[in-house]
C-alpha atoms as a PDB file:
ATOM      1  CA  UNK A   1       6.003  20.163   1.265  1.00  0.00           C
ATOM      2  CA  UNK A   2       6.943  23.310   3.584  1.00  0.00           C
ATOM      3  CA  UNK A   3      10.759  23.663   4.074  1.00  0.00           C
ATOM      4  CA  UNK A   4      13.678  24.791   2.101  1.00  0.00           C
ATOM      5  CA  UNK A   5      15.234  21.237   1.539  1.00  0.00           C
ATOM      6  CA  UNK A   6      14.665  18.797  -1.205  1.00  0.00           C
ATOM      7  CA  UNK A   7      12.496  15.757  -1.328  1.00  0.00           C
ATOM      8  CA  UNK A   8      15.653  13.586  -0.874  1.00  0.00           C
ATOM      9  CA  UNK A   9      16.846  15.502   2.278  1.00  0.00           C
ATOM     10  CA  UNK A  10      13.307  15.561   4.018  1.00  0.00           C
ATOM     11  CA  UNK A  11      13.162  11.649   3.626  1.00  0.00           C
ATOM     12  CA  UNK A  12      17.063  11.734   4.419  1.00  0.00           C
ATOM     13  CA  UNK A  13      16.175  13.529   7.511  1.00  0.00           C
ATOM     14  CA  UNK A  14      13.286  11.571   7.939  1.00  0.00           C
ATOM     15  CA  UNK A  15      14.972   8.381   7.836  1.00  0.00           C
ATOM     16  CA  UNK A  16      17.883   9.334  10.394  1.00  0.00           C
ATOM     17  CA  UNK A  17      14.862  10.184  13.086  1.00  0.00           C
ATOM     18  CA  UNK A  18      13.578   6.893  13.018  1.00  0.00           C
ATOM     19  CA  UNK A  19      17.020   5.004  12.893  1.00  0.00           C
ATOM     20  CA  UNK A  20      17.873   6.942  15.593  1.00  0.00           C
ATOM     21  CA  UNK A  21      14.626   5.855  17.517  1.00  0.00           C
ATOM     22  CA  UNK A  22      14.643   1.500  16.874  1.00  0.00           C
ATOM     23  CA  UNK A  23      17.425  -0.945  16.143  1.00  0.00           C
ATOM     24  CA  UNK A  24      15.661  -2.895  13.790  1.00  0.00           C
ATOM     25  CA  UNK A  25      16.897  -2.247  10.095  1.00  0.00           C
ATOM     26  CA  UNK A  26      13.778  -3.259   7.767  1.00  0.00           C
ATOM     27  CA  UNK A  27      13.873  -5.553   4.770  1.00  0.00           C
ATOM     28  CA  UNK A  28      10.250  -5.500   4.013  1.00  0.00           C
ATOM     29  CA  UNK A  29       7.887  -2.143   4.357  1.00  0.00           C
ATOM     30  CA  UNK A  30       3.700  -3.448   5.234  1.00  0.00           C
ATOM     31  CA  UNK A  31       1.528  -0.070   4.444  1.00  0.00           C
ATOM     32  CA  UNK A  32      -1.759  -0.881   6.084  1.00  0.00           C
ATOM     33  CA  UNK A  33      -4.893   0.061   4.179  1.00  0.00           C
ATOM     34  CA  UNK A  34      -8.748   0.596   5.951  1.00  0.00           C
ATOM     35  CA  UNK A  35      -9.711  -1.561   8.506  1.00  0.00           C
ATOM     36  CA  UNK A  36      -6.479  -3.346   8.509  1.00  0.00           C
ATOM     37  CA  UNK A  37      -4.658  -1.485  10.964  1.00  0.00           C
ATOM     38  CA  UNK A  38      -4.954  -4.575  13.419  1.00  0.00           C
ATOM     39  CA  UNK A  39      -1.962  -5.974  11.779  1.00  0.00           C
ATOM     40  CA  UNK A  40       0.506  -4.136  13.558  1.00  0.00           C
ATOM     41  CA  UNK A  41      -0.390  -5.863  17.371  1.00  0.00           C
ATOM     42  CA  UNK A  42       1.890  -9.345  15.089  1.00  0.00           C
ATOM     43  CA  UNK A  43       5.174  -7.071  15.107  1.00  0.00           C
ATOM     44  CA  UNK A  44       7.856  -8.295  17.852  1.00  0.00           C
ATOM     45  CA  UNK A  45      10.170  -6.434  19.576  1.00  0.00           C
ATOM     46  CA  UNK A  46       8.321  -3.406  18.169  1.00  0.00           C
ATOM     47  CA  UNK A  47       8.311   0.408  18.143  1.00  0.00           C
ATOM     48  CA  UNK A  48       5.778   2.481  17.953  1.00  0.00           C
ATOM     49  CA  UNK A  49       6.463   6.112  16.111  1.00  0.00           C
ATOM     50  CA  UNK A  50       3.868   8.686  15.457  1.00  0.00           C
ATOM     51  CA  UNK A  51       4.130  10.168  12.457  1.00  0.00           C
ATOM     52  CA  UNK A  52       3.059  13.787  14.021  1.00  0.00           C
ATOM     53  CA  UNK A  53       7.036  12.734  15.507  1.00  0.00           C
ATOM     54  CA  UNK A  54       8.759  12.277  11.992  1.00  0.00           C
ATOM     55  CA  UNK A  55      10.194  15.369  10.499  1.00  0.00           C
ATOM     56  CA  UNK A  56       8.083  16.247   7.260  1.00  0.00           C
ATOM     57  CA  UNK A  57       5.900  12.895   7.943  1.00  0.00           C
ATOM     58  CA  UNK A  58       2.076  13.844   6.460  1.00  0.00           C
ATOM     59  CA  UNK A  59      -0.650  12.948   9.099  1.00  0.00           C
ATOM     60  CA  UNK A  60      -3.776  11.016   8.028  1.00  0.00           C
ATOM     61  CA  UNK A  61      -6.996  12.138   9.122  1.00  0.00           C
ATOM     62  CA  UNK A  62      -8.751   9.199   7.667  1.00  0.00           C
ATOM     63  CA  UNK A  63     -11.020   7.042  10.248  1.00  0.00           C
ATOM     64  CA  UNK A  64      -9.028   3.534  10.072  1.00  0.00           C
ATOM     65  CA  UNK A  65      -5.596   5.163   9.745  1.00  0.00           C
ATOM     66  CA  UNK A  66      -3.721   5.052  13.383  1.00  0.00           C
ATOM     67  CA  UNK A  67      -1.156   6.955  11.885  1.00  0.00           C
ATOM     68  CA  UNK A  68       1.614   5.224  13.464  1.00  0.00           C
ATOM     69  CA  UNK A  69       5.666   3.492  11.768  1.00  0.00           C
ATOM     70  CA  UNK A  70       5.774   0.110  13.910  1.00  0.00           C
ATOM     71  CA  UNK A  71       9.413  -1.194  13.746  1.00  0.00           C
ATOM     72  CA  UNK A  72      10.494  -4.770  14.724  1.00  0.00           C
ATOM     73  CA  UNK A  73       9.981  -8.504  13.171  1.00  0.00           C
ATOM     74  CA  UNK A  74       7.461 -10.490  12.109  1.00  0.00           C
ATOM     75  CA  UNK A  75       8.120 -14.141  11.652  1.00  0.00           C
ATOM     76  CA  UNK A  76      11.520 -13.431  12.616  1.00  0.00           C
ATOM     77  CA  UNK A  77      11.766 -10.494   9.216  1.00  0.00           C
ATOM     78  CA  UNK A  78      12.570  -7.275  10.479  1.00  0.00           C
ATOM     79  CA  UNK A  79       9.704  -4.687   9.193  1.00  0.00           C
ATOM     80  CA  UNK A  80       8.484  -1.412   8.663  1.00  0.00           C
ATOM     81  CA  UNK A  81       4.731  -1.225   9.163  1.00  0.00           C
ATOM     82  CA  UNK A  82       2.685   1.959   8.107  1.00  0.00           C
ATOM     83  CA  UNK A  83      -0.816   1.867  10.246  1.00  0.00           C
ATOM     84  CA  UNK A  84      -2.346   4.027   7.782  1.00  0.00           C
ATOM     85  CA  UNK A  85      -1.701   6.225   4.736  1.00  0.00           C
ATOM     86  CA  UNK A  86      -2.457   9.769   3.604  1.00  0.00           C
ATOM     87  CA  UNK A  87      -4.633  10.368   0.507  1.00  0.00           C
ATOM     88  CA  UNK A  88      -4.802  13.111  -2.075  1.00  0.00           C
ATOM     89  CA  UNK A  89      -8.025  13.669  -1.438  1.00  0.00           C
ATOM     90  CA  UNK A  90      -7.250  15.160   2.071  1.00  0.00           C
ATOM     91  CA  UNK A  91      -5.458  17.983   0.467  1.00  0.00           C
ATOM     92  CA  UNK A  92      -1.625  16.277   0.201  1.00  0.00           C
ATOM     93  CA  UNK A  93       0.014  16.509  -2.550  1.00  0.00           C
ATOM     94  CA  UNK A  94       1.455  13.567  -4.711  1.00  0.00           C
ATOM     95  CA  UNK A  95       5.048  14.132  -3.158  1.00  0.00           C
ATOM     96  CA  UNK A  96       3.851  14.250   0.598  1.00  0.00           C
ATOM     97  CA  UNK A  97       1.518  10.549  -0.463  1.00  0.00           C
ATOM     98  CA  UNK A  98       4.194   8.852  -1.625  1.00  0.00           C
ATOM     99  CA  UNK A  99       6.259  10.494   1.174  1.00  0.00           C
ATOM    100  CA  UNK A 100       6.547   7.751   3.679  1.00  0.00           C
ATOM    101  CA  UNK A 101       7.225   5.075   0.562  1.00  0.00           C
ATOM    102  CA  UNK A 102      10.256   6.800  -0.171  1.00  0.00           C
ATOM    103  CA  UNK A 103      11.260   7.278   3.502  1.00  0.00           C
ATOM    104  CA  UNK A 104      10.456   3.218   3.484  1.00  0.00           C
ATOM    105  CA  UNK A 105      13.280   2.512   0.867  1.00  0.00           C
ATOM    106  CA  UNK A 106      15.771   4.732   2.364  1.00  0.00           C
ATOM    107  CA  UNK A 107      14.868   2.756   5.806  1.00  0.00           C
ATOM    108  CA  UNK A 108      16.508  -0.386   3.940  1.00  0.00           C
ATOM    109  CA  UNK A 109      13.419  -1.667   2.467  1.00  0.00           C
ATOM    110  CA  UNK A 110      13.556  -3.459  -0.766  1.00  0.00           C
ATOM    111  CA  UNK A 111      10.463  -5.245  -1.108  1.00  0.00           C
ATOM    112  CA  UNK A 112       7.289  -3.378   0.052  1.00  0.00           C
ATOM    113  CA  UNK A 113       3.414  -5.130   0.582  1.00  0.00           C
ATOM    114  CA  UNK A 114       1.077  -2.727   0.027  1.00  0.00           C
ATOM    115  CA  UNK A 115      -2.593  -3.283   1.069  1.00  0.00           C
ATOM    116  CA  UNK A 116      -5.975  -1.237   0.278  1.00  0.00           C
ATOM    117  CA  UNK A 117      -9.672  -2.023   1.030  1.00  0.00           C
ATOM    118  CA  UNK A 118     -11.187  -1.626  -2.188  1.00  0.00           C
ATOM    119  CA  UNK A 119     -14.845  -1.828  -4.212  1.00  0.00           C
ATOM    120  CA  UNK A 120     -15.829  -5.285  -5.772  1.00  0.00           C
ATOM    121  CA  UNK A 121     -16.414  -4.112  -9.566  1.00  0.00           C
ATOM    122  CA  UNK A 122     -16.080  -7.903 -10.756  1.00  0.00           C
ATOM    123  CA  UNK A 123     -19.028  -9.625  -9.374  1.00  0.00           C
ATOM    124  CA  UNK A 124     -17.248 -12.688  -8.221  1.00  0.00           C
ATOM    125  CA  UNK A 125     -15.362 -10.843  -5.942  1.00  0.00           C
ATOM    126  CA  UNK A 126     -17.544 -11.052  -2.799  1.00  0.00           C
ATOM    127  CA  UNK A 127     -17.041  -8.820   0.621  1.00  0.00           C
ATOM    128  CA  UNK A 128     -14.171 -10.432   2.487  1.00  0.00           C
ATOM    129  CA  UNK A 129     -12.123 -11.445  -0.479  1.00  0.00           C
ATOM    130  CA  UNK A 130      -8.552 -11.138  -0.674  1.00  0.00           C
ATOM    131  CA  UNK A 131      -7.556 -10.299  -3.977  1.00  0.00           C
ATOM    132  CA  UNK A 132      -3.226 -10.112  -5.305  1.00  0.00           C
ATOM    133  CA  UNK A 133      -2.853  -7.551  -7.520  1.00  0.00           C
ATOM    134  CA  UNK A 134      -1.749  -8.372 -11.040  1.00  0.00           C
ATOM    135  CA  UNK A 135      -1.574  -4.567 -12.787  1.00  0.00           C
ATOM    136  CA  UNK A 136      -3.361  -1.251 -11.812  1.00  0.00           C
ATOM    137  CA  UNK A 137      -5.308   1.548 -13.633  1.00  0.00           C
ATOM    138  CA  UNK A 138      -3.886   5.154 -13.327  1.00  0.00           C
ATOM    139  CA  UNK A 139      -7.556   7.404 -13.216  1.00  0.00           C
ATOM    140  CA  UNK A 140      -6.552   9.602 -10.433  1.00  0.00           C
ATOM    141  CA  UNK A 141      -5.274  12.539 -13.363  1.00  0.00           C
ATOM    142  CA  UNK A 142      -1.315  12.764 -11.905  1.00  0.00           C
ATOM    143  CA  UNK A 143       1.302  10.849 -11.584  1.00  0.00           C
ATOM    144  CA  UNK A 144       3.647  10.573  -8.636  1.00  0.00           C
ATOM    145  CA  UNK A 145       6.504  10.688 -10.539  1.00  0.00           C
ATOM    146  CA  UNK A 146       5.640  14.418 -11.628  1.00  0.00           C
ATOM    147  CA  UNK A 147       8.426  16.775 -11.185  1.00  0.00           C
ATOM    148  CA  UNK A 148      12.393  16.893 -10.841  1.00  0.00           C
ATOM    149  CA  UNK A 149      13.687  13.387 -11.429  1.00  0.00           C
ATOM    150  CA  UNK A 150      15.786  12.510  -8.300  1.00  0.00           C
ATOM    151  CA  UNK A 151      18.047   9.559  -9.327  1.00  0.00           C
ATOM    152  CA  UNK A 152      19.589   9.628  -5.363  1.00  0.00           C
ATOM    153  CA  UNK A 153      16.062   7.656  -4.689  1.00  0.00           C
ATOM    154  CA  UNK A 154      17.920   4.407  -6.766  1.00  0.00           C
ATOM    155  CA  UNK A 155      18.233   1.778  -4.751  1.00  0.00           C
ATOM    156  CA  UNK A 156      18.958  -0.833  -7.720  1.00  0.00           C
ATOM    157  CA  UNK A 157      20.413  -1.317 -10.751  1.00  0.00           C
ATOM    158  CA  UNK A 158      18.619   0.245 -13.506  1.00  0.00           C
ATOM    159  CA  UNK A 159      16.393   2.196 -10.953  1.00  0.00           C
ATOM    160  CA  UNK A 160      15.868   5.888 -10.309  1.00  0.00           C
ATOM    161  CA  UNK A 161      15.388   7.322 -13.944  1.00  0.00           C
ATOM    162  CA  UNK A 162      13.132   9.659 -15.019  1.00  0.00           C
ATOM    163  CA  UNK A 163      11.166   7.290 -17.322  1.00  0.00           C
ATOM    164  CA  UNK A 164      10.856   4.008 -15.677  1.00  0.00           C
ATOM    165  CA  UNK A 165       9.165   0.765 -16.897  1.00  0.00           C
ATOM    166  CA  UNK A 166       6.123  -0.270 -15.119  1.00  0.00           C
ATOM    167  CA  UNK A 167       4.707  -3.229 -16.930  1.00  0.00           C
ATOM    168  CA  UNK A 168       5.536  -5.685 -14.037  1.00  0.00           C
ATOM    169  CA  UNK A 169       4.620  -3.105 -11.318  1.00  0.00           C
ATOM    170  CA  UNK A 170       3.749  -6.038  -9.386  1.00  0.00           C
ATOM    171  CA  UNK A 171       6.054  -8.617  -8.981  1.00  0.00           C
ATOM    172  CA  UNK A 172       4.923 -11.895 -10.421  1.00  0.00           C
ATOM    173  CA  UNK A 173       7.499 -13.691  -8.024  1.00  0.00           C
ATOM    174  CA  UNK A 174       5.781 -12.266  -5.086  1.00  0.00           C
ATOM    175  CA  UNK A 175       2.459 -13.060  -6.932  1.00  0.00           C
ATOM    176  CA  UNK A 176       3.187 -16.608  -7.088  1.00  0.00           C
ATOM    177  CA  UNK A 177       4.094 -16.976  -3.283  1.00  0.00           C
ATOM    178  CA  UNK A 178       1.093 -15.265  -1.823  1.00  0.00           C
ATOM    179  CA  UNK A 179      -1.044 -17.897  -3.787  1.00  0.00           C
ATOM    180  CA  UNK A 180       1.509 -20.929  -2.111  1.00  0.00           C
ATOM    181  CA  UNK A 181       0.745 -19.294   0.684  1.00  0.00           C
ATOM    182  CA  UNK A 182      -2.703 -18.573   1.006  1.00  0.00           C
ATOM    183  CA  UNK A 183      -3.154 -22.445  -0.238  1.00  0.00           C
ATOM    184  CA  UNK A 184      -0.903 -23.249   2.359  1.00  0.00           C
ATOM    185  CA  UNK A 185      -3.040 -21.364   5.255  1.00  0.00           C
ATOM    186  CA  UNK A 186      -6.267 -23.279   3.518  1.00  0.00           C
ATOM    187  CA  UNK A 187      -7.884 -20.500   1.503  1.00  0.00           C
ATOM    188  CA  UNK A 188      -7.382 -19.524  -2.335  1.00  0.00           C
ATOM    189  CA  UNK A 189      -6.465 -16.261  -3.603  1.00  0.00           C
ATOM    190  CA  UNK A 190      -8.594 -14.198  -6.353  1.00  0.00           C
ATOM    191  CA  UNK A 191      -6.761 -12.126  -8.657  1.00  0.00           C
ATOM    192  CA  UNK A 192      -7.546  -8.405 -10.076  1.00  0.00           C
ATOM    193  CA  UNK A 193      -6.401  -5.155 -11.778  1.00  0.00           C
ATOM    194  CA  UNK A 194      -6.792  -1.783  -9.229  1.00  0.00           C
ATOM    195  CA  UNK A 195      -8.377   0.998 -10.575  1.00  0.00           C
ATOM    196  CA  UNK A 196      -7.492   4.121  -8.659  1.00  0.00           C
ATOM    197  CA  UNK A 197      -9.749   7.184  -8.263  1.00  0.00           C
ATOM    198  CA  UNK A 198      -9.080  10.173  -6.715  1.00  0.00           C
ATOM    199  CA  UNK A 199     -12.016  10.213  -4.050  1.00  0.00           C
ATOM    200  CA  UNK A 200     -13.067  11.008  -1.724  1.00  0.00           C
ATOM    201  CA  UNK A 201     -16.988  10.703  -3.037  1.00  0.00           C
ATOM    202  CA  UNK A 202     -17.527   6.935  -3.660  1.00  0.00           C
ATOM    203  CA  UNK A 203     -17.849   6.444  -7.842  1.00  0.00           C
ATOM    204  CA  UNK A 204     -21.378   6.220  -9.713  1.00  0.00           C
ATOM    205  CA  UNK A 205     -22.834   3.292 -11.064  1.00  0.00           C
ATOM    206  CA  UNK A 206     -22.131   4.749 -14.899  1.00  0.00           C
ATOM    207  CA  UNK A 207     -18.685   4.820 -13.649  1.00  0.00           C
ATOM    208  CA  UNK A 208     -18.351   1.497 -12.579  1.00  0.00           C
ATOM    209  CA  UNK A 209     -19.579   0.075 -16.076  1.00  0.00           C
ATOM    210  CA  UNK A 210     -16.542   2.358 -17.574  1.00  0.00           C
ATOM    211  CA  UNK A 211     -14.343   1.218 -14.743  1.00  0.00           C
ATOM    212  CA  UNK A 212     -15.319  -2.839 -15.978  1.00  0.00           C
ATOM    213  CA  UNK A 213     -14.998  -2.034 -19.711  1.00  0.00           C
ATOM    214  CA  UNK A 214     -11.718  -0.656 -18.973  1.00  0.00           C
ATOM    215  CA  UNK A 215     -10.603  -4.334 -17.490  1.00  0.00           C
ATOM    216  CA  UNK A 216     -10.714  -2.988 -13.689  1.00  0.00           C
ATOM    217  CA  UNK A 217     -11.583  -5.989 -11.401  1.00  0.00           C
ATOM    218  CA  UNK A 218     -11.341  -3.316  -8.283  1.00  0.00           C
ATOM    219  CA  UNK A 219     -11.493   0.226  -7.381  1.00  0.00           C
ATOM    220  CA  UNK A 220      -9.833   2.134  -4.580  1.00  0.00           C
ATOM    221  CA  UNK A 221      -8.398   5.680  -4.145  1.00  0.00           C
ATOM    222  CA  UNK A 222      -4.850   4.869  -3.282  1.00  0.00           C
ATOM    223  CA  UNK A 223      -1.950   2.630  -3.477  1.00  0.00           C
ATOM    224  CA  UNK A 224      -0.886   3.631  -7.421  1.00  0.00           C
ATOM    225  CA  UNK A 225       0.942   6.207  -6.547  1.00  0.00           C
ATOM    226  CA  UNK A 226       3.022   4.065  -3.719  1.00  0.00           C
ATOM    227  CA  UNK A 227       3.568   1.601  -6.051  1.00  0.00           C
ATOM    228  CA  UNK A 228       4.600   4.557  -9.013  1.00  0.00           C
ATOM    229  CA  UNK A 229       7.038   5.796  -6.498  1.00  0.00           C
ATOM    230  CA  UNK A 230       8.484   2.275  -5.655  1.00  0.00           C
ATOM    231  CA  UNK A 231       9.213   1.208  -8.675  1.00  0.00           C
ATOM    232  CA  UNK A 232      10.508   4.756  -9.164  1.00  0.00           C
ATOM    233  CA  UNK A 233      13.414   3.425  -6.370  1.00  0.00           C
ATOM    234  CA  UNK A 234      13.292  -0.574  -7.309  1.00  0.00           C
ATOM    235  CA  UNK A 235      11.820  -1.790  -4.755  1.00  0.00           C
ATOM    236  CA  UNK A 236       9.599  -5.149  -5.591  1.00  0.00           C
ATOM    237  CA  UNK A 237       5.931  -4.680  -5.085  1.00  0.00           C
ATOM    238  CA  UNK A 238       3.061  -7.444  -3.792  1.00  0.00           C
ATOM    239  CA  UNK A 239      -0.397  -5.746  -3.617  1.00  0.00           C
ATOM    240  CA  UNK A 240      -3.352  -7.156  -1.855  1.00  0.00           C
ATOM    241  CA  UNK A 241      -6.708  -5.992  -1.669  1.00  0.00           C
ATOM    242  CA  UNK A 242      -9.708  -6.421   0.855  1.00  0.00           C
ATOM    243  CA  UNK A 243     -12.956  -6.576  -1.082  1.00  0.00           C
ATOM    244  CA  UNK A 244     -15.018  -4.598   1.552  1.00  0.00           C
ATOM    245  CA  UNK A 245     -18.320  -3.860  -0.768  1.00  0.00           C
ATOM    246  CA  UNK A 246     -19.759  -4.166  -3.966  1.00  0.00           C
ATOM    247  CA  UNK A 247     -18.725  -1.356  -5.992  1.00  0.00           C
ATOM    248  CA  UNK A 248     -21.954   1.041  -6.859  1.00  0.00           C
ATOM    249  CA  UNK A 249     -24.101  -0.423  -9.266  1.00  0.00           C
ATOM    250  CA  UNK A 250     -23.123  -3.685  -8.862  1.00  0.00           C
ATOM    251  CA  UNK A 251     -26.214  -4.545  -6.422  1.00  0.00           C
ATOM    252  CA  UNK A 252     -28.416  -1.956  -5.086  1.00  0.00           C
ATOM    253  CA  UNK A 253     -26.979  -1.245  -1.289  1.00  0.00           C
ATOM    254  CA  UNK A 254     -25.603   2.045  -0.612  1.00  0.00           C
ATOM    255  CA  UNK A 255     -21.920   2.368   0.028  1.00  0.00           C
ATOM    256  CA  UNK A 256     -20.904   2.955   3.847  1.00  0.00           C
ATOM    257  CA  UNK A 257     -17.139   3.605   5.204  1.00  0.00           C
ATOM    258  CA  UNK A 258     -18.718   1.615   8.485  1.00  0.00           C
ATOM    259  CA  UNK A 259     -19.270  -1.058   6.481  1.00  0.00           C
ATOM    260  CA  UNK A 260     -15.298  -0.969   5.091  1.00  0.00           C
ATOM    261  CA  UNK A 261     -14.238  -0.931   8.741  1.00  0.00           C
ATOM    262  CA  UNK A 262     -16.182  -4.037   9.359  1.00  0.00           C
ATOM    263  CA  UNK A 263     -15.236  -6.105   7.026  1.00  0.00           C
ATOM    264  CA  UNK A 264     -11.763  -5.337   7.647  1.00  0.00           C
ATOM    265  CA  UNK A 265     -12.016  -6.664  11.446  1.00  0.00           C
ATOM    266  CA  UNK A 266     -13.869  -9.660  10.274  1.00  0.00           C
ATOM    267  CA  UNK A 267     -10.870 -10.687   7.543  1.00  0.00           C
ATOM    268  CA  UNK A 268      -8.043  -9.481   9.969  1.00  0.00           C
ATOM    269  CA  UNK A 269      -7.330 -13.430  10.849  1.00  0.00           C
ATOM    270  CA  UNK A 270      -6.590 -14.534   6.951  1.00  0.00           C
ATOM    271  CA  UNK A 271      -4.903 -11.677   6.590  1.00  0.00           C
ATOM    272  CA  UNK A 272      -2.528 -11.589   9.044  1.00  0.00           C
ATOM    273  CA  UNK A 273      -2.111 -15.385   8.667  1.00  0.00           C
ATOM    274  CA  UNK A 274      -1.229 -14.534   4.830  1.00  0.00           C
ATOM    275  CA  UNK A 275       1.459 -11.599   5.605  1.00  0.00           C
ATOM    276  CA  UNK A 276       3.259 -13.912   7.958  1.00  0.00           C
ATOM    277  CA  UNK A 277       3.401 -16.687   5.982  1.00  0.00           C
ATOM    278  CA  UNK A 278       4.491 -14.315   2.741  1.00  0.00           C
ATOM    279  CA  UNK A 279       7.210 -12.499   4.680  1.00  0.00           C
ATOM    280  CA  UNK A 280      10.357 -15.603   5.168  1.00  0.00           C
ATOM    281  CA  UNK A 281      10.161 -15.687   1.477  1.00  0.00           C
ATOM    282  CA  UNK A 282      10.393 -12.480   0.449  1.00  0.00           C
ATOM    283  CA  UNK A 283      14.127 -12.472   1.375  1.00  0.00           C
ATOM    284  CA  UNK A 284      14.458 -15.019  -1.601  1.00  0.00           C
ATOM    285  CA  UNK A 285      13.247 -12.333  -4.463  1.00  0.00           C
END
């Protein structure tokens, strides 16, 4: 990241630009994977920042991504919704990722929803699922966590250290009410572990069979290193994937980044209906 000041005074500096810009103090932080951009139209009383308008914000140059911090409610919950992430793969490094998840926590976010579209390596995961994530797979060869420790980034007890327990990187509370949830909006929730590649080339079919020995249920090329990073600050995590294709291997169609976009539009309705049903009960975790 360019500049002379730390990684806690870039997402300090960060953080005063967009307070400065909305009223709205956020309690829960959405980051919007492919094809689910839509989301952001559900936020009240919103506003609408560019990230090219954030000091040391990384732009994403990924079709899919608008790029934009959305400020405001949802079901009467004051939010901070990312349309859109950056990726290693388009030449960021791990700090400038994980940048805006950081920036989310010092925003006043303590729980954060993060949401990918992701490949189908368990067969019974059809296109269109929506799958909670119970535990991820670390294959992208760094960590997010990599360099100076910066214990200013604690934002709960026991948080902030420089080695931090991850075995319930996903909260199980939050688990439990996006399946009462998704029942109650009249659909059932799969469950998976994320495996997380570093892209941007789609995997091979001999890496796929790996990928399922290895216990992966899914495979994407991002949210790890969000969820590294808020864990890293104590914020409580609730993943949720879009199944938009078969992973390769798994039935003979090529893979096609139209075909992610697609599928996203078509499961925009559950998935809204899920997030705003999720979101009044979040303050109870």
């Amino acid at each position: 990241m360019p500049g002379d000041f730390s990684l806690y005074d870039r997402a300090q500096a960060a953080a005063a630009h967009i307070r400065s810009l909305t009223p709205h103090t956020p309690r829960v932080g959405i980051i919007l994977g492919s094809g689910l951009g839509g989301f952001g139209v559900q936020v009240q009383d919103r506003t609408t920042i560019p990230y090219a308008s954030i000091p040391h914000f990384p732009q994403s140059t990924v079709e899919g991504h608008h790029g934009n911090l959305i400020l405001g409610t949802v079901a009467s919950v004051p939010v901070a919704v990312m349309q859109g992430r950056v990726h290693a793969y388009e030449g960021y490094s791990m700090a400038e990722v994980t940048f805006p998840t950081r920036v989310l926590g010092l925003l006043g976010c303590r729980t954060l929803i993060v949401t990918n579209a992701a490949g189908g390596i368990n067969p019974a995961y059809q296109p269109g699922s929506l799958v909670v994530l119970t535990d991820h797979i670390n294959l992208t060869g760094t960590n997010a966590a990599l360099g100076p420790n910066e214990p200013r980034f604690a934002l709960a007890p026991g948080s902030g250290l420089r080695f931090f327990d991850m075995s319930t990187a996903y909260s199980p509370a939050l688990r439990s009410i996006a399946h009462q949830q998704a029942a109650a909006c009249g659909f059932a929730l799969e469950e998976g572990v994320y495996l997380a590649v570093l892209g941007p080339s789609f995997e091979t079919p001999a890496e796929i069979r790996a990928f399922r020995t290895l216990g992966a249920d899914l495979v994407g090329m991002s949210t790890v290193h969000e969820v590294i990073v808020a864990r890293h600050m104590g914020l409580n995590v609730l993943g949720l994937s879009l199944v938009t294709n078969y992973a390769a291997g798994v039935t003979p169609d090529l893979i096609h980044h139209d075909d992610v976009m697609e599928i996203g539009r078509q499961a925009e309705a559950r998935f809204t209906a899920l997030i705003q049903a999720i979101l009044p009960e979040c303050d109870f975790i």
